[in-house]
C-alpha atoms as a PDB file:
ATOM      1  CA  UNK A   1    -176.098  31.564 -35.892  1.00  0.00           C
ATOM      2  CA  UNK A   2    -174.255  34.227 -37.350  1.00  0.00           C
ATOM      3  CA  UNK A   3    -170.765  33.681 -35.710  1.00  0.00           C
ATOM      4  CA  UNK A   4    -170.817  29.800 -36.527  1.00  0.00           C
ATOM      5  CA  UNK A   5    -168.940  28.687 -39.709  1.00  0.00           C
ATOM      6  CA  UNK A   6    -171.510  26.770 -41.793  1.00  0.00           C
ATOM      7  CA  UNK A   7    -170.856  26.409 -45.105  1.00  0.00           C
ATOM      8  CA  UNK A   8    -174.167  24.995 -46.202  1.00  0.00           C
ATOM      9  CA  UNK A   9    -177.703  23.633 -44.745  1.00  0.00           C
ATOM     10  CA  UNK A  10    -179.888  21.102 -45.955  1.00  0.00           C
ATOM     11  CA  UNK A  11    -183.418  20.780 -45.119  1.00  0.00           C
ATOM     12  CA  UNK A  12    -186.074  18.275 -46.404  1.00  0.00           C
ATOM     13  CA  UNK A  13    -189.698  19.458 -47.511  1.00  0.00           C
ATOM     14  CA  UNK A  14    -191.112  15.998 -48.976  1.00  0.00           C
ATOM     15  CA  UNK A  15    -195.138  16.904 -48.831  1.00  0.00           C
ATOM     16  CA  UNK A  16    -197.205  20.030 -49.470  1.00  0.00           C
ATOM     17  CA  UNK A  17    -198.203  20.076 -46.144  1.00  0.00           C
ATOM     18  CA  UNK A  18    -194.518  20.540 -44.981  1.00  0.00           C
ATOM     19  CA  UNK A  19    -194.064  24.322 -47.222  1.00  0.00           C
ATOM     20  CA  UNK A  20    -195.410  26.345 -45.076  1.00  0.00           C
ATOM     21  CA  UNK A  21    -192.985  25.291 -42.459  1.00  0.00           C
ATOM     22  CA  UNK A  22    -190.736  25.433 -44.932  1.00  0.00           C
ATOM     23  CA  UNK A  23    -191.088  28.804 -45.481  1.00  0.00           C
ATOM     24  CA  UNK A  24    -190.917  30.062 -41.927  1.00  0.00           C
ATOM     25  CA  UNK A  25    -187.502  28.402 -41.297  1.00  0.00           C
ATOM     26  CA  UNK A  26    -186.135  29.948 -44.329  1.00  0.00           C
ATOM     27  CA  UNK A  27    -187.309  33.317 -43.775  1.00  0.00           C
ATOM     28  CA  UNK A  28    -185.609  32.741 -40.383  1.00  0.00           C
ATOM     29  CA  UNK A  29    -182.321  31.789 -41.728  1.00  0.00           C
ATOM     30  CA  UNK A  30    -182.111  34.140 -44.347  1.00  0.00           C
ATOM     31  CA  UNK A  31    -182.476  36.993 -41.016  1.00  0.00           C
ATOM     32  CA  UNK A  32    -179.757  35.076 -39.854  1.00  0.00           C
ATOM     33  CA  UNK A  33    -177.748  35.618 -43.152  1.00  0.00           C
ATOM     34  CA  UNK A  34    -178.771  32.053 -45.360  1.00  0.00           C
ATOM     35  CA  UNK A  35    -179.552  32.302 -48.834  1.00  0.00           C
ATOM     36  CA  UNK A  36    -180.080  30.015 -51.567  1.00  0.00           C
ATOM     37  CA  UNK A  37    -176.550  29.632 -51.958  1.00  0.00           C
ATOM     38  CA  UNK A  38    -176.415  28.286 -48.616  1.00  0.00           C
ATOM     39  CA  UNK A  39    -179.465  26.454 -47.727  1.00  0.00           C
ATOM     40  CA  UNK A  40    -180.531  23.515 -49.988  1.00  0.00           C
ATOM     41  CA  UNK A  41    -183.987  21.285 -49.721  1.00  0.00           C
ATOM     42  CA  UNK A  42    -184.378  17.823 -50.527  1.00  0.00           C
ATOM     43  CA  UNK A  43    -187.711  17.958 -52.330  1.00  0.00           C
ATOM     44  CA  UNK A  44    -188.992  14.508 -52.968  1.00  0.00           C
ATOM     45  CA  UNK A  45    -191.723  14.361 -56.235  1.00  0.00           C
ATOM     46  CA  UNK A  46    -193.405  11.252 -58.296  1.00  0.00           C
ATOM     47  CA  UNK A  47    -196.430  11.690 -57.571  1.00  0.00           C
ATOM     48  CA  UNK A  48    -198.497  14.696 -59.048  1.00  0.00           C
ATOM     49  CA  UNK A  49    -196.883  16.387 -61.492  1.00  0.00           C
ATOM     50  CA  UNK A  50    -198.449  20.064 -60.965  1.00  0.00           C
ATOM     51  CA  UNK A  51    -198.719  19.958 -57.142  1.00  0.00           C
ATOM     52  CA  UNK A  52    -194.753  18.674 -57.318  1.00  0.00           C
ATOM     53  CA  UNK A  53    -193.732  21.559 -59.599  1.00  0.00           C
ATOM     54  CA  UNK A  54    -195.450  24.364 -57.472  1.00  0.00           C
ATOM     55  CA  UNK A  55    -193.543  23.297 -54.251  1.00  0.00           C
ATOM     56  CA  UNK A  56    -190.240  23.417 -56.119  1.00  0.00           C
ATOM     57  CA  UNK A  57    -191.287  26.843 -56.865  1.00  0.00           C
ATOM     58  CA  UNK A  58    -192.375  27.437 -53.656  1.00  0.00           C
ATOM     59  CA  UNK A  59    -189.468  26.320 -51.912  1.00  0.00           C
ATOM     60  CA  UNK A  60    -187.038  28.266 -54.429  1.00  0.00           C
ATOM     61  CA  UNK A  61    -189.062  31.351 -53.604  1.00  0.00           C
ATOM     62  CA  UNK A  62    -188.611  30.606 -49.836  1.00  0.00           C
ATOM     63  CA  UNK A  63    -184.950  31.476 -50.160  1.00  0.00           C
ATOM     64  CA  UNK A  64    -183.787  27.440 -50.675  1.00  0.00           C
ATOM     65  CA  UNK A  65    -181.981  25.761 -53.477  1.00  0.00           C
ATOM     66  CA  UNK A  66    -184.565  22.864 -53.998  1.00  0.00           C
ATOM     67  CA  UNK A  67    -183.039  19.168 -55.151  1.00  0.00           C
ATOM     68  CA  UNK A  68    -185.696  17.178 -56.479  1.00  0.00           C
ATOM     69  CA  UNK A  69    -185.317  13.515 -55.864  1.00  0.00           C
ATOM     70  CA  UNK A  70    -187.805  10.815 -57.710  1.00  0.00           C
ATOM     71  CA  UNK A  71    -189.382   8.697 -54.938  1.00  0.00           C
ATOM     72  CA  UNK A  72    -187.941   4.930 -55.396  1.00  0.00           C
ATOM     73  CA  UNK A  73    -190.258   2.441 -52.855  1.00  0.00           C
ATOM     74  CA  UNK A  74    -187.865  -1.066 -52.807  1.00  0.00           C
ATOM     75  CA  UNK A  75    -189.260  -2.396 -56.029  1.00  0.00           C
ATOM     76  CA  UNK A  76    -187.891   0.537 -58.151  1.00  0.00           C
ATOM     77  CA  UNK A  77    -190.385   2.927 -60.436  1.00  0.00           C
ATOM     78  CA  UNK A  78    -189.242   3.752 -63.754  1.00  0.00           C
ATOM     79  CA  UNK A  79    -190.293   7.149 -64.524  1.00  0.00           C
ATOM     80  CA  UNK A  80    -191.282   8.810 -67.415  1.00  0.00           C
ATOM     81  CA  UNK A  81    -189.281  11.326 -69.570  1.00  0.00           C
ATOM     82  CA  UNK A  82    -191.233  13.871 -68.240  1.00  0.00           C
ATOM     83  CA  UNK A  83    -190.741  12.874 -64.400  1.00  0.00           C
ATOM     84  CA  UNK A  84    -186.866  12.353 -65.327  1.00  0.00           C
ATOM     85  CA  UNK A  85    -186.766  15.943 -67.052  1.00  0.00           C
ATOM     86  CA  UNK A  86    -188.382  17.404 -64.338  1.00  0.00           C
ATOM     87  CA  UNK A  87    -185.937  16.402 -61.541  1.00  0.00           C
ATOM     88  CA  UNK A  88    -182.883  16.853 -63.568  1.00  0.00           C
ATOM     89  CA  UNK A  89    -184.092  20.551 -63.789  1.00  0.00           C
ATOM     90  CA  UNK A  90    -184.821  20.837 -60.195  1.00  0.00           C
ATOM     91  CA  UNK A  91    -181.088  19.370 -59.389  1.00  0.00           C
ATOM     92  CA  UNK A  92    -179.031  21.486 -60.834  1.00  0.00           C
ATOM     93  CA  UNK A  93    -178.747  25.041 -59.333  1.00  0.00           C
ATOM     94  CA  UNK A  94    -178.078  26.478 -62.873  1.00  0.00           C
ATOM     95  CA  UNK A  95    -180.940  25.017 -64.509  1.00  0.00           C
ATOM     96  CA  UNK A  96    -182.998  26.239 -61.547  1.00  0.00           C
ATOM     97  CA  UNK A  97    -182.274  29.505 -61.722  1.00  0.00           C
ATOM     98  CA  UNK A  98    -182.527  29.727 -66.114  1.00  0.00           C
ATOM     99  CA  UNK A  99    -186.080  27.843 -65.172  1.00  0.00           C
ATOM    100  CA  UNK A 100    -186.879  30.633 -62.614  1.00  0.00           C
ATOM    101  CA  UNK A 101    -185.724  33.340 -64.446  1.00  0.00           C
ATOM    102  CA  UNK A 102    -187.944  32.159 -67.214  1.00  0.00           C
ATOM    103  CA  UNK A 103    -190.755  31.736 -65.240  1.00  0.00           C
ATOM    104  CA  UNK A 104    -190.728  35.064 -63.680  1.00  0.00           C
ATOM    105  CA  UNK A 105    -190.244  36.416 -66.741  1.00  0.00           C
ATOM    106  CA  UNK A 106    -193.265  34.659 -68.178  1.00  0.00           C
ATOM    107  CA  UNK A 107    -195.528  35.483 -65.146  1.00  0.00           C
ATOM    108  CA  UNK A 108    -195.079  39.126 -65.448  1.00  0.00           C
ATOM    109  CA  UNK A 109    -195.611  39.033 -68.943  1.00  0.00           C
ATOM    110  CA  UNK A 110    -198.398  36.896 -69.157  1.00  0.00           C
ATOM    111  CA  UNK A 111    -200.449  37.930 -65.147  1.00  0.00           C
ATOM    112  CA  UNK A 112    -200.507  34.638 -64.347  1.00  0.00           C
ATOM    113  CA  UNK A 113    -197.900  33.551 -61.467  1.00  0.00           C
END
């Protein structure tokens, strides 16, 4: 993989019972030279708030820029300010990274990660 010319992956992890696979093809890539900067994750969220927030973590920590997306069935949901907050954060590499940074900073602080 290292002598093609890719610019950028994307990879999907919609469920919590996708991370852990998740995690194993981004440790892979990352041997292979990927890093956040290059591989990107459609992370789809809407449903539980907590459980959504920890695998945008999770995947972040993987090595993968996550890009939340609200799930929209075909009669459209209209999310809270929360929800809408959320996934603005979580698609925007900048605002990742200031939220990560803060969190790590917080965890070690605080113990609790």
């Amino acid at each position: 993989m290292r002598g093609l010319r890719i610019k950028g992956l994307w990879l999907a992890c919609d469920t919590k019972e996708r991370i852990d696979i998740l995690e194993k093809a981004c440790a892979k890539l990352y041997a292979a030279g990927f890093n956040e900067n290059k591989t990107h994750c459609y992370v789809l969220i809407g449903d539980d708030m907590a459980e959504n927030k920890a695998r945008l973590i999770r995947v972040f920590s993987a090595g993968a820029m996550p890009f939340a997306q609200l799930f929209q069935p075909e009669k459209p949901i209209k999310y809270s300010k929360e929800w809408r907050d959320l996934q603005r954060t979580w698609s925007r590499p900048a605002a990742t990274k200031a939220f990560m940074k803060k969190y790590i900073s917080d965890s070690i602080r605080t113990g609790v990660g």
